[in-house]
Protein backbone atom coordinates (compact mmCIF):
# COMPACT_ATOMS: atom_id res chain seq x y z
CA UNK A 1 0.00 0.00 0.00
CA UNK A 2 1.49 3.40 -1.06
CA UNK A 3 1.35 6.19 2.14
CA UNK A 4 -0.20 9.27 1.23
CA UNK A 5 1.59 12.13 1.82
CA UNK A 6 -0.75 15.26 3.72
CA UNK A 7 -3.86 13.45 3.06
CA UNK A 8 -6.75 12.44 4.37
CA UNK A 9 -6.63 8.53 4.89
CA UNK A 10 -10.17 6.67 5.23
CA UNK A 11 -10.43 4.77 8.66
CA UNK A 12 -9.24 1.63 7.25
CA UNK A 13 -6.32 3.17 5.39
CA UNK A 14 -5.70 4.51 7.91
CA UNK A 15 -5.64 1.36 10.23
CA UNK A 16 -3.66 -0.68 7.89
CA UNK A 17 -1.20 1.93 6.95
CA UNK A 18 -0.55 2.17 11.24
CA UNK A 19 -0.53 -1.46 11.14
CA UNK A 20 2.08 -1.93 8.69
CA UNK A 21 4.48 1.16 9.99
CA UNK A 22 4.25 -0.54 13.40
CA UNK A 23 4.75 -3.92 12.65
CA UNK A 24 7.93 -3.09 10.65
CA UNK A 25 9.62 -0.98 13.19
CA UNK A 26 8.47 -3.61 16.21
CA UNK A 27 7.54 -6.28 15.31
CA UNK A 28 4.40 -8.38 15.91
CA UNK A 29 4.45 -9.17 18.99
CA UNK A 30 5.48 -5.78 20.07
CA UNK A 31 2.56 -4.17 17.94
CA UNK A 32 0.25 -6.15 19.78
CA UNK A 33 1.62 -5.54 23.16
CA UNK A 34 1.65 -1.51 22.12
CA UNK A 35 -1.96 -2.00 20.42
CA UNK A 36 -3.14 -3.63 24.00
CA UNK A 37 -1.95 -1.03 26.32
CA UNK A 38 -4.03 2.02 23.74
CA UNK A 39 -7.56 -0.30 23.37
CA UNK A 40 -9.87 0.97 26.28
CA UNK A 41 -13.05 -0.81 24.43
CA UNK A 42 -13.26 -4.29 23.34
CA UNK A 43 -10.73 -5.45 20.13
CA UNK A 44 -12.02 -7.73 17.60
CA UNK A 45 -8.71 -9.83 18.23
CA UNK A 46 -9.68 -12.19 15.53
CA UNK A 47 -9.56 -9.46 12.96
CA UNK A 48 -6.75 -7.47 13.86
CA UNK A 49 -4.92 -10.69 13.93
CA UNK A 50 -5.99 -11.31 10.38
CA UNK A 51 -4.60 -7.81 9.81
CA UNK A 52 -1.39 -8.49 10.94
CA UNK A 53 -0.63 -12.27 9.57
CA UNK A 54 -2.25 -11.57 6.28
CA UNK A 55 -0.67 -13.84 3.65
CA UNK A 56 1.54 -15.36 6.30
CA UNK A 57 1.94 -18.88 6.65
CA UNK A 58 1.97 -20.64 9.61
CA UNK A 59 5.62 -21.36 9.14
CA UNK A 60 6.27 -17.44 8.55
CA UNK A 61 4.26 -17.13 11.71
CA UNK A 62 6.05 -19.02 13.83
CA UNK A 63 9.76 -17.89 12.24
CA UNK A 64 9.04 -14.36 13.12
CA UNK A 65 8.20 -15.23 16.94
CA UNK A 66 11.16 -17.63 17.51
CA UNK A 67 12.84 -15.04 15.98
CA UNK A 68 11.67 -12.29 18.54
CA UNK A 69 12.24 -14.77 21.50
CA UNK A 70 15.11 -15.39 21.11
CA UNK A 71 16.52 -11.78 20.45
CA UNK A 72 14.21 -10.99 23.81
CA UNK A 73 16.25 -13.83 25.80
CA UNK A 74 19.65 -12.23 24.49
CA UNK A 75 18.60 -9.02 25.63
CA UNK A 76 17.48 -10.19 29.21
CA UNK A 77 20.62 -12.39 29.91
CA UNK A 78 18.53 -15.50 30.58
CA UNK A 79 21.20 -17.83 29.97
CA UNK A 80 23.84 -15.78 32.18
CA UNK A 81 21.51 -15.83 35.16
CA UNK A 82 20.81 -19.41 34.80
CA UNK A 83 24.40 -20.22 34.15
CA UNK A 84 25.20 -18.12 37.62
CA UNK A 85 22.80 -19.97 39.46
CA UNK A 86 24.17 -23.58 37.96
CA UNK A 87 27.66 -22.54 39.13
CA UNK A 88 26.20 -21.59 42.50
């Protein structure tokens, strides 16, 4: 989808335009966690997720959040504190 530049965007342009910005720049799991903490009223969870996986395969799915664990368990030093507590 091409971003308009100083225009008006419908709703749903709108939606999936934020949807695709965010999801490049976080990540899905991080868009949904950032999505959650802004929804005060109830989220149609089935369609945003259709939003965000849309032509994914399961496969892609599941390569993008092994992917994000394990660049989260990097960043949080799991396996130092676990190797600290095995030496202890």
């Amino acid at each position: 989808m091409k971003m308009k530049q100083h225009e008006q965007y419908s709703d749903n342009e709108l939606r999936k335009v934020a949807l695709i910005v965010l999801t490049e720049h976080l990540g899905h799991a991080n868009t949904l966690r950032f999505l959650s903490l802004h929804q005060s009223d109830k989220v149609d969870y089935l369609s945003l997720r259709n939003q965000l996986f849309e032509g994914m395969t399961a496969r892609e799915i599941y390569d993008n959040a092994a992917e994000f664990w394990n660049n989260a368990k990097s960043s949080w030093n799991v396996d130092k504190k676990v190797e600290k507590s095995n030496d202890s």
